[in-house]
Structure formats: structure tokens, C-alpha cells
C-alpha atoms as a PDB file:
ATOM      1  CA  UNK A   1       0.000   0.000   0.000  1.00  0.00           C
ATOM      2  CA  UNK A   2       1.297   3.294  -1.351  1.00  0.00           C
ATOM      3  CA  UNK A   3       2.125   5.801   1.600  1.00  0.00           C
ATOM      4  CA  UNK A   4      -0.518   8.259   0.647  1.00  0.00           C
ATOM      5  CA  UNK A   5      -3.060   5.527   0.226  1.00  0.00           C
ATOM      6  CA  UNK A   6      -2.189   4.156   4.380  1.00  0.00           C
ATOM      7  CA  UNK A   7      -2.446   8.044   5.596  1.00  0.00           C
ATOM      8  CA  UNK A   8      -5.943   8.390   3.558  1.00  0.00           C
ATOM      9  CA  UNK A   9      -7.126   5.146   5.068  1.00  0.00           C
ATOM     10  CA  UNK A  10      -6.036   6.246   8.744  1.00  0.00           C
ATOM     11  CA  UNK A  11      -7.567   9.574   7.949  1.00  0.00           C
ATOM     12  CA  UNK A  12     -10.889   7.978   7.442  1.00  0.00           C
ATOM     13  CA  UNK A  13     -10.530   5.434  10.235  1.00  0.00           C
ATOM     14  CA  UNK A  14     -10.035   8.449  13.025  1.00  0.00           C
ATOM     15  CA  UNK A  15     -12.646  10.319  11.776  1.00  0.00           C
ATOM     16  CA  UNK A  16     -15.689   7.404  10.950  1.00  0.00           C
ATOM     17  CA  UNK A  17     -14.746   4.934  13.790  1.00  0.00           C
ATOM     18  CA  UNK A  18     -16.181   6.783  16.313  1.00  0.00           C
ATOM     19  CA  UNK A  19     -19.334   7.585  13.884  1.00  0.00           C
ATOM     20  CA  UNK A  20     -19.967   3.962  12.895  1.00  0.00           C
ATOM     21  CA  UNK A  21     -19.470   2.774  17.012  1.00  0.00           C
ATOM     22  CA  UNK A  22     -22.364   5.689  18.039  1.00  0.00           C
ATOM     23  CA  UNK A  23     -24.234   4.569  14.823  1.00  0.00           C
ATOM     24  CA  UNK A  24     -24.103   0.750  15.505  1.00  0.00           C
ATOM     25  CA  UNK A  25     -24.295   1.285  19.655  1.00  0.00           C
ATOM     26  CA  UNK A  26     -27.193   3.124  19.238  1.00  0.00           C
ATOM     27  CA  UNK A  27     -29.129  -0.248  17.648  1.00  0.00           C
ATOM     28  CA  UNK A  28     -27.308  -2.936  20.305  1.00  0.00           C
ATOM     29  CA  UNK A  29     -27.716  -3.501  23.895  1.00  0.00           C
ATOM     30  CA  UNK A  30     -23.940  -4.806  24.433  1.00  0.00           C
ATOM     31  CA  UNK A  31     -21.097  -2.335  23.849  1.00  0.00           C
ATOM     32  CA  UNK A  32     -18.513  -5.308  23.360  1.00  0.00           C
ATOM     33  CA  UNK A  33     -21.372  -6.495  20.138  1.00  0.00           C
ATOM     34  CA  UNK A  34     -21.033  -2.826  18.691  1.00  0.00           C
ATOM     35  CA  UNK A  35     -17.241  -2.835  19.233  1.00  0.00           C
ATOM     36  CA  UNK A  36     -17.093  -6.007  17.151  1.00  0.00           C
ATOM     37  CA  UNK A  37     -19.629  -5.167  14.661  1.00  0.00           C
ATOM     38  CA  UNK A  38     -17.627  -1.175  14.231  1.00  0.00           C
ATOM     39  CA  UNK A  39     -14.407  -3.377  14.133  1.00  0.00           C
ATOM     40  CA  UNK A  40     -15.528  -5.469  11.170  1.00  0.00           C
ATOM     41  CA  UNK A  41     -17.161  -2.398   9.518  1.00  0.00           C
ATOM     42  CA  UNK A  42     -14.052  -0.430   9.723  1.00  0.00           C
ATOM     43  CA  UNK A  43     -12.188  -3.623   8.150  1.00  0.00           C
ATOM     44  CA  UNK A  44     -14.491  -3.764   5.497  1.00  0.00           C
ATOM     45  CA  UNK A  45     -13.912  -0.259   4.751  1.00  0.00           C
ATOM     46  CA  UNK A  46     -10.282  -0.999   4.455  1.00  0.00           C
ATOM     47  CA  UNK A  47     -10.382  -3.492   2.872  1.00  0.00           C
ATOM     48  CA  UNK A  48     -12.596  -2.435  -0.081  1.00  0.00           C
ATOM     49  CA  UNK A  49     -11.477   1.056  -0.474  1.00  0.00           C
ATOM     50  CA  UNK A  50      -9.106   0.783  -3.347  1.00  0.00           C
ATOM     51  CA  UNK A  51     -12.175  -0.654  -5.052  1.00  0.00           C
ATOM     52  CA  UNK A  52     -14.373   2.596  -3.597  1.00  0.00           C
ATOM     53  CA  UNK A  53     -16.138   4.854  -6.537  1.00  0.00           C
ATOM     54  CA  UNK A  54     -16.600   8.435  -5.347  1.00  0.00           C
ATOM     55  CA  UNK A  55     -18.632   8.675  -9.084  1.00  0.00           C
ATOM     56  CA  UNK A  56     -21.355   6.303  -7.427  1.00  0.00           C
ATOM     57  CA  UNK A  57     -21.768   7.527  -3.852  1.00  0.00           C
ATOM     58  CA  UNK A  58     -20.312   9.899  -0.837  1.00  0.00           C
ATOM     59  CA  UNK A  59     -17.586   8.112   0.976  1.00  0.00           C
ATOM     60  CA  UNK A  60     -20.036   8.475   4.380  1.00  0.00           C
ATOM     61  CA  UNK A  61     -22.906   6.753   2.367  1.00  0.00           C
ATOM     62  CA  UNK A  62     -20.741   3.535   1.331  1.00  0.00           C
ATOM     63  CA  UNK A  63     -19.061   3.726   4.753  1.00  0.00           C
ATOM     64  CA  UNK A  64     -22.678   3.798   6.358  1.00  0.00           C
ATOM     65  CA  UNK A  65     -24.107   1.060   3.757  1.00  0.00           C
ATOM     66  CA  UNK A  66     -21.251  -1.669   5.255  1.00  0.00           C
ATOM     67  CA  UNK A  67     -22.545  -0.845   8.757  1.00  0.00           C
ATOM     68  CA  UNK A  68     -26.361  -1.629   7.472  1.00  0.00           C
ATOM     69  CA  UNK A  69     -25.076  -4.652   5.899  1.00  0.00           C
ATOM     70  CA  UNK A  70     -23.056  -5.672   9.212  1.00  0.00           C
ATOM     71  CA  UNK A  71     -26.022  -4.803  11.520  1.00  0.00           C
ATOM     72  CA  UNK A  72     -28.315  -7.084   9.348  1.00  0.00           C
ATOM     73  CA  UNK A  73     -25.751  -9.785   9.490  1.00  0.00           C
ATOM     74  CA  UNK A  74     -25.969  -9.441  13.378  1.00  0.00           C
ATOM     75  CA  UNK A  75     -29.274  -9.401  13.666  1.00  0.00           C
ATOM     76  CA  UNK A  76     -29.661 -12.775  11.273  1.00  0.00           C
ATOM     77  CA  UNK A  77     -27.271 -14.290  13.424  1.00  0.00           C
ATOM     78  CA  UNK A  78     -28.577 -13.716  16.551  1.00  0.00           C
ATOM     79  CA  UNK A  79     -32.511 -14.851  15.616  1.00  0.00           C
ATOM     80  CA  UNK A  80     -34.152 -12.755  18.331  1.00  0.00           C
ATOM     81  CA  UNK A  81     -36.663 -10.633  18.382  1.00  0.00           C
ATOM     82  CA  UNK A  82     -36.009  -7.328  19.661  1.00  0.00           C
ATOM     83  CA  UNK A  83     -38.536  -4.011  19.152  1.00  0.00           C
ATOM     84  CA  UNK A  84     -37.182  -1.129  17.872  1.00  0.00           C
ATOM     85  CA  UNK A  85     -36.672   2.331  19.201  1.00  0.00           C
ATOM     86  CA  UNK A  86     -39.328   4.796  19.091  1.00  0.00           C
ATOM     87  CA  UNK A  87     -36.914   7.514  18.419  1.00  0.00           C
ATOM     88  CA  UNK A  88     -35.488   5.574  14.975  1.00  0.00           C
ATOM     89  CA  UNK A  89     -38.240   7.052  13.139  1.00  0.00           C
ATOM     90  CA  UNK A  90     -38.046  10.322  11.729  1.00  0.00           C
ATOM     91  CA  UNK A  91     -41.111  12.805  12.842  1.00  0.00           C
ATOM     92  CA  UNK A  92     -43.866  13.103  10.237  1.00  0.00           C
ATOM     93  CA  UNK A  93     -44.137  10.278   8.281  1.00  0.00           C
ATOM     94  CA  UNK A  94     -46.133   7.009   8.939  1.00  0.00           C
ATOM     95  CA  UNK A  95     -42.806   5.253   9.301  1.00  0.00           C
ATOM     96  CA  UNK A  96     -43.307   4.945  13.156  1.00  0.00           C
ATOM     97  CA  UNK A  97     -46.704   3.414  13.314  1.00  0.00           C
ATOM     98  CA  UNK A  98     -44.403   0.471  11.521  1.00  0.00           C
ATOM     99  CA  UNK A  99     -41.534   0.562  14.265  1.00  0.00           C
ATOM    100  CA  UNK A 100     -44.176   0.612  17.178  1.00  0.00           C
ATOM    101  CA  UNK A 101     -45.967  -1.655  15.645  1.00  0.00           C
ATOM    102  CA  UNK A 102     -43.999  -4.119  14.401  1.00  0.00           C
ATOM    103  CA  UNK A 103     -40.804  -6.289  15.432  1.00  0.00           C
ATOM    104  CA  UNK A 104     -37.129  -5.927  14.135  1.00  0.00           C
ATOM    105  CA  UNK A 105     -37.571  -9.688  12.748  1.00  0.00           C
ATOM    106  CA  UNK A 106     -40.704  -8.942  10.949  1.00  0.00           C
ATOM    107  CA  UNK A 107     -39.795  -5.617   9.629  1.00  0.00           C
ATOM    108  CA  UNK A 108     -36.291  -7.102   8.231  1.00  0.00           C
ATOM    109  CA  UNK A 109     -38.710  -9.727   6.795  1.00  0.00           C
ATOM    110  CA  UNK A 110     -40.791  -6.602   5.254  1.00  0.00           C
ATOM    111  CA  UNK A 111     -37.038  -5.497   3.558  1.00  0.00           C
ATOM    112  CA  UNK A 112     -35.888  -8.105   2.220  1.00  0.00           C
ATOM    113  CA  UNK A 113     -39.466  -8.075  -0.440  1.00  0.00           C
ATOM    114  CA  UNK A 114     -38.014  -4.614  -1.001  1.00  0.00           C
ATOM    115  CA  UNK A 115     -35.623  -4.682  -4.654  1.00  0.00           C
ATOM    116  CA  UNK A 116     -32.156  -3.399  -3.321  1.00  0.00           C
ATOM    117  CA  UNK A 117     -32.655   0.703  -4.119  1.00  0.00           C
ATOM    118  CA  UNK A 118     -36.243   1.128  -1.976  1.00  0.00           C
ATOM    119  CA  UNK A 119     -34.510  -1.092   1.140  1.00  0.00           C
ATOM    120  CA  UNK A 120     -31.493   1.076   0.560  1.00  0.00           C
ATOM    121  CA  UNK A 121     -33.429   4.172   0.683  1.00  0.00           C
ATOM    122  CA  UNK A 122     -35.224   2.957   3.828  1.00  0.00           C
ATOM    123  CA  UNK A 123     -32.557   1.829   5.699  1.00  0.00           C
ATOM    124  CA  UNK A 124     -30.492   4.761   4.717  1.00  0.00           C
ATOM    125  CA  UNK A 125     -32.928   7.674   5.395  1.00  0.00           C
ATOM    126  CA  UNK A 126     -34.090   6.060   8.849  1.00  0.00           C
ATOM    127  CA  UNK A 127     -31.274   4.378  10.404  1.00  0.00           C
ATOM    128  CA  UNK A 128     -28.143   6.533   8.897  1.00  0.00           C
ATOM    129  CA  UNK A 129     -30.532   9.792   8.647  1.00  0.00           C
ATOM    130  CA  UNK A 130     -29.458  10.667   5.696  1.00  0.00           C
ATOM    131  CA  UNK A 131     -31.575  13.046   4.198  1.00  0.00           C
ATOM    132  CA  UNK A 132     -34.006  11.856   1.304  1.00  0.00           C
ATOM    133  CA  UNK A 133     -32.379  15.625  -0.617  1.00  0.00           C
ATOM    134  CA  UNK A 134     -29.012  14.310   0.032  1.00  0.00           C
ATOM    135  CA  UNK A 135     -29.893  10.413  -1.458  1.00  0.00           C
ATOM    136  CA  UNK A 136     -31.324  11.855  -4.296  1.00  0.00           C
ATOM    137  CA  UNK A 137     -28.163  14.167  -5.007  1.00  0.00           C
ATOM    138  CA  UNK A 138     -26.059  10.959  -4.388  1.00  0.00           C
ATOM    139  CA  UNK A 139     -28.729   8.715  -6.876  1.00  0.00           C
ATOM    140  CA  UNK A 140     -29.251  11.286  -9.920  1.00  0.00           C
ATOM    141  CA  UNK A 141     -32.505  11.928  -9.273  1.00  0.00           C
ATOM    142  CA  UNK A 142     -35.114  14.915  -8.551  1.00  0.00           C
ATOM    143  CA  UNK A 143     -36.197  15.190  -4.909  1.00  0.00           C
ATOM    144  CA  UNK A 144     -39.673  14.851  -5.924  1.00  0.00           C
ATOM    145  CA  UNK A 145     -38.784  11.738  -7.686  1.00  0.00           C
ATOM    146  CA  UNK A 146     -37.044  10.224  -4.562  1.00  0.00           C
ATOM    147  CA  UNK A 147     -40.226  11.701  -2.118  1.00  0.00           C
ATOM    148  CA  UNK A 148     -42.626   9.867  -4.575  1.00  0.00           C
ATOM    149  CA  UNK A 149     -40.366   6.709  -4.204  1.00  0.00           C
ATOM    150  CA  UNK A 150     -40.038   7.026  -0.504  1.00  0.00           C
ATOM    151  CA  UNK A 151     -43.852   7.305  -0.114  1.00  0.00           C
ATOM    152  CA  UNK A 152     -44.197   3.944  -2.278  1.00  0.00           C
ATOM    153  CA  UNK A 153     -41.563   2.348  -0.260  1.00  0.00           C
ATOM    154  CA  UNK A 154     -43.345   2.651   2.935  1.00  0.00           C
ATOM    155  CA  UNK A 155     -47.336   1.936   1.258  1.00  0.00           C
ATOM    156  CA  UNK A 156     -45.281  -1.528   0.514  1.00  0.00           C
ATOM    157  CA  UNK A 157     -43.523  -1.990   3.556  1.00  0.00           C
ATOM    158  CA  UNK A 158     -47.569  -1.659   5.352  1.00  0.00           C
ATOM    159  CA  UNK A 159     -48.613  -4.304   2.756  1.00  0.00           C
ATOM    160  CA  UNK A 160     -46.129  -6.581   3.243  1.00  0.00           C
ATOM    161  CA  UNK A 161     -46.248  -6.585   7.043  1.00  0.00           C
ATOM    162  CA  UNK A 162     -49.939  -6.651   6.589  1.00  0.00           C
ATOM    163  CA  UNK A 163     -50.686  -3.201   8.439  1.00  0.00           C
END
């Protein structure tokens, strides 16, 4: 690894560790599960940045897309059921009637039916609060586009967990 690619890479790891450990902390009960879940994340990140595309995302949206994909892989390894925080949700939107209402299993369940962009958009916007104006920036497309997707995403999400 070229000197300048190490000092980049420790850059990043100093300044998202901390992020990804409060992101991932935030959505387990154990610190020593979020310290092992950050670890891999930050790993991952390592390990795939020489293969990272600034043309097809932020560098905090693929960094925050590995953490998704590690917390899921938790969660499918553990095979509990665990409610979700009230406070995931974001204020005006019928997103939390779906987090009261429903279990982590069942909603991850709901996801999964989703094609890859609407879960990413989901998991994105609620969990790494990432503004749907940002995502649309980041995906080439209109904000009204991505509010008219985001509205679909969560009619479907109701059918499929039957609410």
C-alpha cells in the first residue's frame, strides 16, 4: 500500500470509527457487540477502499451502507426478536406506526421483499438519517422523484407486514 493511500485510510478510520461505534451502539444492547460489529465495519472499509467509486456515492454513504449490511448480518445471526426504538423514526411520516408496531424480525422480513434501491433508501434515510435531498443528489434523481419513491416504499412496507 502506497504511503498516501495508508495516511488516507487512517484519515478515514479516526474520523468514521467513532461515527460507525455511536451509529451501531445506538441499535445494540452490548457495547462489546457494537465494538465487534464497528471493528468489522471499519475492516471492510479498508479493505474495499481501493475498489471505492466516489462517481457512485459519498464516501459516508458507502461507509454507512457496510454498517447496514453488518447490523443485518448481526441481527440474522442472533434470531431474536427485539422491538425497535421509538426515536429511529423520523417525525412526520407514517414510518413509526411500523416501528411501534412491528418487530425488528418482521420488519427485516418486510425489507428483504423490497428490490435493493427502496430497502437502501429505507434503511439509509431512517437508520443513517441521511436526508431523502441528500440520497437523491447521491442517486441522480429529482427530490420529488425520490419523495414519490419514498412514499411507495413505505405503502409496501404496510402491505407486506400486513398493516
Amino acid at each position: 500500500m502506497m504511503n498516501k493511500d495508508r495516511q488516507t485510510i487512517e484519515r478515514i478510520y479516526e474520523e468514521y470509527y467513532p461515527k460507525i461505534l455511536g451509529y451501531v451502539r445506538s441499535k445494540l444492547s452490548s457495547q462489546q457487540e457494537a465494538e465487534d460489529v464497528s471493528s468489522s465495519v471499519m475492516l471492510k472499509v479498508v479493505k474495499g477502499f481501493p475498489s471505492f467509486d466516489p462517481e457512485k456515492a459519498p464516501l459516508a454513504t458507502w461507509i454507512y451502507t457496510i454498517a447496514r449490511n453488518a447490523l443485518t448480518d448481526h441481527y440474522r445471526g442472533l434470531h431474536i426478536h427485539e422491538e425497535l426504538n421509538e426515536d429511529v423514526a423520523c417525525a412526520g411520516d407514517d414510518f413509526d406506526v411500523i416501528l411501534r408496531e412491528e418487530s425488528l424480525e418482521e420488519l427485516a422480513e418486510a425489507l428483504e421483499k423490497l428490490p435493493q434501491r427502496e430497502r437502501d433508501i429505507i434503511i439509509l434515510h431512517y437508520y443513517s438519517g441521511i436526508s431523502l435531498k441528500e440520497m437523491s443528489a447521491s442517486m441522480g434523481m429529482s427530490y420529488a422523484n425520490m419523495k414519490i419513491i419514498h412514499k411507495k416504499v413505505l405503502s409496501d412496507l404496510r402491505k407486506h407486514m400486513g398493516i
